[in-house]
Protein backbone atom coordinates (compact mmCIF):
# COMPACT_ATOMS: atom_id res chain seq x y z
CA UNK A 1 9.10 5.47 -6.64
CA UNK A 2 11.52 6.35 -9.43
CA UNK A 3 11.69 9.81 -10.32
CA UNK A 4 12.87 11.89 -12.78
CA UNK A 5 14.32 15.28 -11.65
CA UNK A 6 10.80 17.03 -11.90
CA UNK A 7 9.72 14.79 -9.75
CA UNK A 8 11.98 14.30 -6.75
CA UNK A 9 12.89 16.54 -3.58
CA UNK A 10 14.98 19.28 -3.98
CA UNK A 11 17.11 18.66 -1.61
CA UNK A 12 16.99 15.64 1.08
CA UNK A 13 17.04 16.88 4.62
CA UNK A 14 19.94 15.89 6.42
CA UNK A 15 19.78 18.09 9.45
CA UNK A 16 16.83 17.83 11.89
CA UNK A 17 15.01 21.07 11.40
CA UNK A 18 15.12 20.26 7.79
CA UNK A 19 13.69 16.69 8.35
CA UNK A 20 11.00 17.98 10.28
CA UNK A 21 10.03 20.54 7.98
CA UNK A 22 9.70 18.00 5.09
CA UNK A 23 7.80 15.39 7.67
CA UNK A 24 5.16 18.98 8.45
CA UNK A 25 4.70 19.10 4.54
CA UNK A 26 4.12 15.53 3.91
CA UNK A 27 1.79 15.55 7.15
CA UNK A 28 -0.16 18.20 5.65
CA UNK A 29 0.26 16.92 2.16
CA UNK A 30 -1.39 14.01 3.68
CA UNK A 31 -4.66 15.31 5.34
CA UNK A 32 -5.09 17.79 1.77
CA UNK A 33 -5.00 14.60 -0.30
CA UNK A 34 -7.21 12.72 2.19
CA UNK A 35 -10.03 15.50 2.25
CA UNK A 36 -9.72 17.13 -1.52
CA UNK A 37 -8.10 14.01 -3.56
CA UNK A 38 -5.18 14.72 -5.89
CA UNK A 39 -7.17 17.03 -8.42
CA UNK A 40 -8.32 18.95 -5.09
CA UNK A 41 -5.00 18.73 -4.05
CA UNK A 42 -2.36 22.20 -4.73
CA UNK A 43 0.76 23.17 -3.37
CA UNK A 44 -1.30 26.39 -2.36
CA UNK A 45 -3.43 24.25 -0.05
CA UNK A 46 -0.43 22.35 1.07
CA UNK A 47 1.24 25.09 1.88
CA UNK A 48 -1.67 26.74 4.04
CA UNK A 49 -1.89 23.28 6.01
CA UNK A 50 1.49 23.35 6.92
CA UNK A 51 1.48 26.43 8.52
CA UNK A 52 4.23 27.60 6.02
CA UNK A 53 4.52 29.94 2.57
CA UNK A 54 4.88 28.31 -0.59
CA UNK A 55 8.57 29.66 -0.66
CA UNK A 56 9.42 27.43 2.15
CA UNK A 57 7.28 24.74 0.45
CA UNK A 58 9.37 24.94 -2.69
CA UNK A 59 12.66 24.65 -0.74
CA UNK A 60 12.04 21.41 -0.03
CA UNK A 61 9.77 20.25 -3.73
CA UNK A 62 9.71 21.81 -6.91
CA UNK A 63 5.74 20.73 -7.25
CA UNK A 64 2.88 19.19 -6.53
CA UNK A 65 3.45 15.64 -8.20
CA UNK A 66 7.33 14.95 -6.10
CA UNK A 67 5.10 15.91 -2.77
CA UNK A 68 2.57 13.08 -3.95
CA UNK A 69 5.40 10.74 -4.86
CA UNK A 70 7.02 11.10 -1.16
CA UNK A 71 3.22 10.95 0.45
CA UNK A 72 2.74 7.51 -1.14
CA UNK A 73 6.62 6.45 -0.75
CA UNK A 74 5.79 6.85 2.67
CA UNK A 75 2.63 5.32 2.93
CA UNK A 76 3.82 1.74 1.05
CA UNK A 77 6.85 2.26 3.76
CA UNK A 78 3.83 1.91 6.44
CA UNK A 79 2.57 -1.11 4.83
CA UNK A 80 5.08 -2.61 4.81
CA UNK A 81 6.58 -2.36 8.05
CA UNK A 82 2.82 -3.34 9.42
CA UNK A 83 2.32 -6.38 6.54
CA UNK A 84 5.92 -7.87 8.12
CA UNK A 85 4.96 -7.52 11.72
CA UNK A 86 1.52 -9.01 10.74
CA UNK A 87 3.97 -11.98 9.02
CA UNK A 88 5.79 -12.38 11.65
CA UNK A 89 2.62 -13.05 14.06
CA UNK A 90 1.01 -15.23 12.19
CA UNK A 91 4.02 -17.24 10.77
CA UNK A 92 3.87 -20.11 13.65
CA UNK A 93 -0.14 -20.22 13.16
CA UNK A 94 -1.95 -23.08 10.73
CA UNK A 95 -1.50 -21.62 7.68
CA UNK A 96 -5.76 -21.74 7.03
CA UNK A 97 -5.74 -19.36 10.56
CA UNK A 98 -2.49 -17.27 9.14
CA UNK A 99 -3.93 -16.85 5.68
CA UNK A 100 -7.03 -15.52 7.26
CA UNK A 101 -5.18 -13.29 9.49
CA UNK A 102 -2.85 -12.00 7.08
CA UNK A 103 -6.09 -10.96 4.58
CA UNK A 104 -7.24 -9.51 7.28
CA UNK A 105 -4.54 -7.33 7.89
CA UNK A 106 -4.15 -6.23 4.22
CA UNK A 107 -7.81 -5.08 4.04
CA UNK A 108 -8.01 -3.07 7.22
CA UNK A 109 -4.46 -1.41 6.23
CA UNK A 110 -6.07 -0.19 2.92
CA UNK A 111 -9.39 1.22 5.06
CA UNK A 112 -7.08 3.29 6.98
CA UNK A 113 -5.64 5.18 3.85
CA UNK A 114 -8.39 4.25 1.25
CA UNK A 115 -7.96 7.74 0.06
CA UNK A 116 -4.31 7.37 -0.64
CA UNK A 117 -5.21 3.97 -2.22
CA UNK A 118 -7.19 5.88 -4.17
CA UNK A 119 -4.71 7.63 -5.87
CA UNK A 120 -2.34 5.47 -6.04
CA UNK A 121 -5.06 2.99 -8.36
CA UNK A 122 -5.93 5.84 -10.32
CA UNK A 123 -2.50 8.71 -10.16
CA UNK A 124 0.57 6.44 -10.23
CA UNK A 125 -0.12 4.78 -13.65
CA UNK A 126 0.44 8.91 -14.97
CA UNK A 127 3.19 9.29 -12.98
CA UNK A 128 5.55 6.53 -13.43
CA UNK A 129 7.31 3.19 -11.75
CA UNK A 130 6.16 3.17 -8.07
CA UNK A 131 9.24 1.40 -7.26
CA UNK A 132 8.31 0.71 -3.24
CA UNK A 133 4.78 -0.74 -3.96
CA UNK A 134 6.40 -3.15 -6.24
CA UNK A 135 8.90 -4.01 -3.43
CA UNK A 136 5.89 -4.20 -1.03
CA UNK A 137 4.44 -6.52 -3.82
CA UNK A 138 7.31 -8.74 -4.30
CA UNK A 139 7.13 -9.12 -0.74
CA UNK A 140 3.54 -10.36 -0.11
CA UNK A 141 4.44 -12.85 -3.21
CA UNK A 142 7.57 -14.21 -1.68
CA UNK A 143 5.63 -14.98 1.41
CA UNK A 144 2.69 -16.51 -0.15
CA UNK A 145 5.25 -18.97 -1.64
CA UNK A 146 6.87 -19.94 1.36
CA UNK A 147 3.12 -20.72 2.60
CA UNK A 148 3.05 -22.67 -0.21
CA UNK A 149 6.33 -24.57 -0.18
CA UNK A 150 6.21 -25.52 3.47
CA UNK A 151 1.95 -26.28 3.13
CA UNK A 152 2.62 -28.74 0.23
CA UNK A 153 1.21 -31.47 1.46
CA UNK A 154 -1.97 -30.01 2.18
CA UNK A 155 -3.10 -29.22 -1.06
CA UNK A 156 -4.07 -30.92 -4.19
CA UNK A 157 -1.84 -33.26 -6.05
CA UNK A 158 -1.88 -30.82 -9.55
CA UNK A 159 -1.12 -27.94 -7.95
CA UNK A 160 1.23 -25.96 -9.99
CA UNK A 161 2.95 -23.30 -7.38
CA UNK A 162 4.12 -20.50 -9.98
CA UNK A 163 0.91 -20.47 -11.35
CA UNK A 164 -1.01 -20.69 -7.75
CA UNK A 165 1.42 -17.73 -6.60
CA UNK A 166 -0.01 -15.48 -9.41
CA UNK A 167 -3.41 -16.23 -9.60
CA UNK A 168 -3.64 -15.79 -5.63
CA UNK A 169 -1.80 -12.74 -5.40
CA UNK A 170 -3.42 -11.32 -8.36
CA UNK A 171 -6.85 -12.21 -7.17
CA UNK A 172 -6.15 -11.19 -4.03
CA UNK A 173 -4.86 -7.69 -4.30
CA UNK A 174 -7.52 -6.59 -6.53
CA UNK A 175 -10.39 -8.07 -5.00
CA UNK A 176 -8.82 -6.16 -1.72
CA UNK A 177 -8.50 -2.97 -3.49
CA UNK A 178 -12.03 -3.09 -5.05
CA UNK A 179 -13.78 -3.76 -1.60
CA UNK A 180 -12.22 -0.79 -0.13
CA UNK A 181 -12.37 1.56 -3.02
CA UNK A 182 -15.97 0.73 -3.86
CA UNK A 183 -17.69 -0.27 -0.43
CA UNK A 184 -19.94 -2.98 -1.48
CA UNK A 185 -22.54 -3.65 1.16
CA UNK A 186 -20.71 -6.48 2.33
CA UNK A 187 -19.41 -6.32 6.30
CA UNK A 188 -15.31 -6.40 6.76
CA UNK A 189 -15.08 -10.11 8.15
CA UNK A 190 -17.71 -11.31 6.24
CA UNK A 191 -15.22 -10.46 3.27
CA UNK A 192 -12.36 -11.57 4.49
CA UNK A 193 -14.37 -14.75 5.39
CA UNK A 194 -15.23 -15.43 2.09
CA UNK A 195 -12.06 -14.23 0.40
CA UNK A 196 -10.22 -16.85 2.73
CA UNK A 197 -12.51 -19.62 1.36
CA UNK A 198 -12.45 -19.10 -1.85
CA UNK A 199 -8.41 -19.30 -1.73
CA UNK A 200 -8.42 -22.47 0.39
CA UNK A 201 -10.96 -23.90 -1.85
CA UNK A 202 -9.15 -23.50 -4.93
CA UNK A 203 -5.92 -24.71 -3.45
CA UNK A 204 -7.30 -27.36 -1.92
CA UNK A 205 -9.56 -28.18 -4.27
């Protein structure tokens, strides 16, 4: 994420103590936003999960907003380290089968850390450019072209790609991000079932 002073570590550990100190604070930063969500959230709380005072705390982040920023740097860092292996897996698959996998994958990714989902959808927009989700999203798009390019033949005739690529993604990523934020009664592969359709039927058409 792009920060302004305010809003970034004090200092970036280079030495190992320091790095595991900061790794205890965004551990515990982690389970406070998890059970209390960011208004629950304080550097007091923090602080007290760590096992460490808020002097120590504020060695390492002037408040609570940079300690949210790292939490959710780190978290689109997860995703996107598991969204590539999951790429890689399903790369040499029929692209209906790696589609389906790759959905799959997306969805129960965000129902591990719905909470932190959660405030990304509803913190980051008040906080500012979340520069690594918009990597992570660039990502998902450049691969969903590639399906695209190298599937060509597969799909209709009057299939225009660029505006395929958005409407999928687009689609996509909310519809994901609604299911897990709102848990409609509708079972995990039943969803990604019918997500999966509805993109092959509109590319197919």
């Amino acid at each position: 994420m792009a920060s302004s002073p305010g809003l970034s570590p004090r200092r970036t550990p280079s030495q190992d103590r320091s790095r595991r100190m900061v790794e205890r604070i965004l551990e515990a930063a982690t389970r406070v936003l998890s059970e209390r969500g960011y208004d629950g959230a304080s550097t007091n709380r923090i602080a007290k999960a760590a096992g460490i005072s808020n002097g120590s705390l504020y060695q390492y982040f002037p408040n609570k907003d940079a300690i949210v920023i790292a939490v959710l740097d780190r978290f689109a860092d997860h995703l996107a380290d598991r969204l590539g292996a999951e790429i890689e897996a399903t790369m040499r698959q029929p692209w209906e089968a790696a589609g389906r996998a790759l959905l799959d994958a997306q969805i129960r990714l965000f129902e591990e850390d719905a909470d932190l989902l959660r405030i990304i959808v509803e913190q980051v927009p008040r906080l500012g450019p979340f520069d690594k989700l918009a990597a992570l999203q660039r990502r998902l798009t450049d691969l969903v072209r590639v399906y695209l390019l190298v599937n060509r033949a597969e799909f209709r005739d009057d299939l225009d790609i660029d505006a395929t690529l958005w409407i999928i993604t687009e689609t996509v990523g909310m519809l994901s991000i609604k299911y897990v934020l709102d848990r409609p009664p509708i079972p995990h592969d039943r969803m990604v079932d019918e997500l999966a359709e509805l993109v092959i039927g509109y590319i197919r058409g």
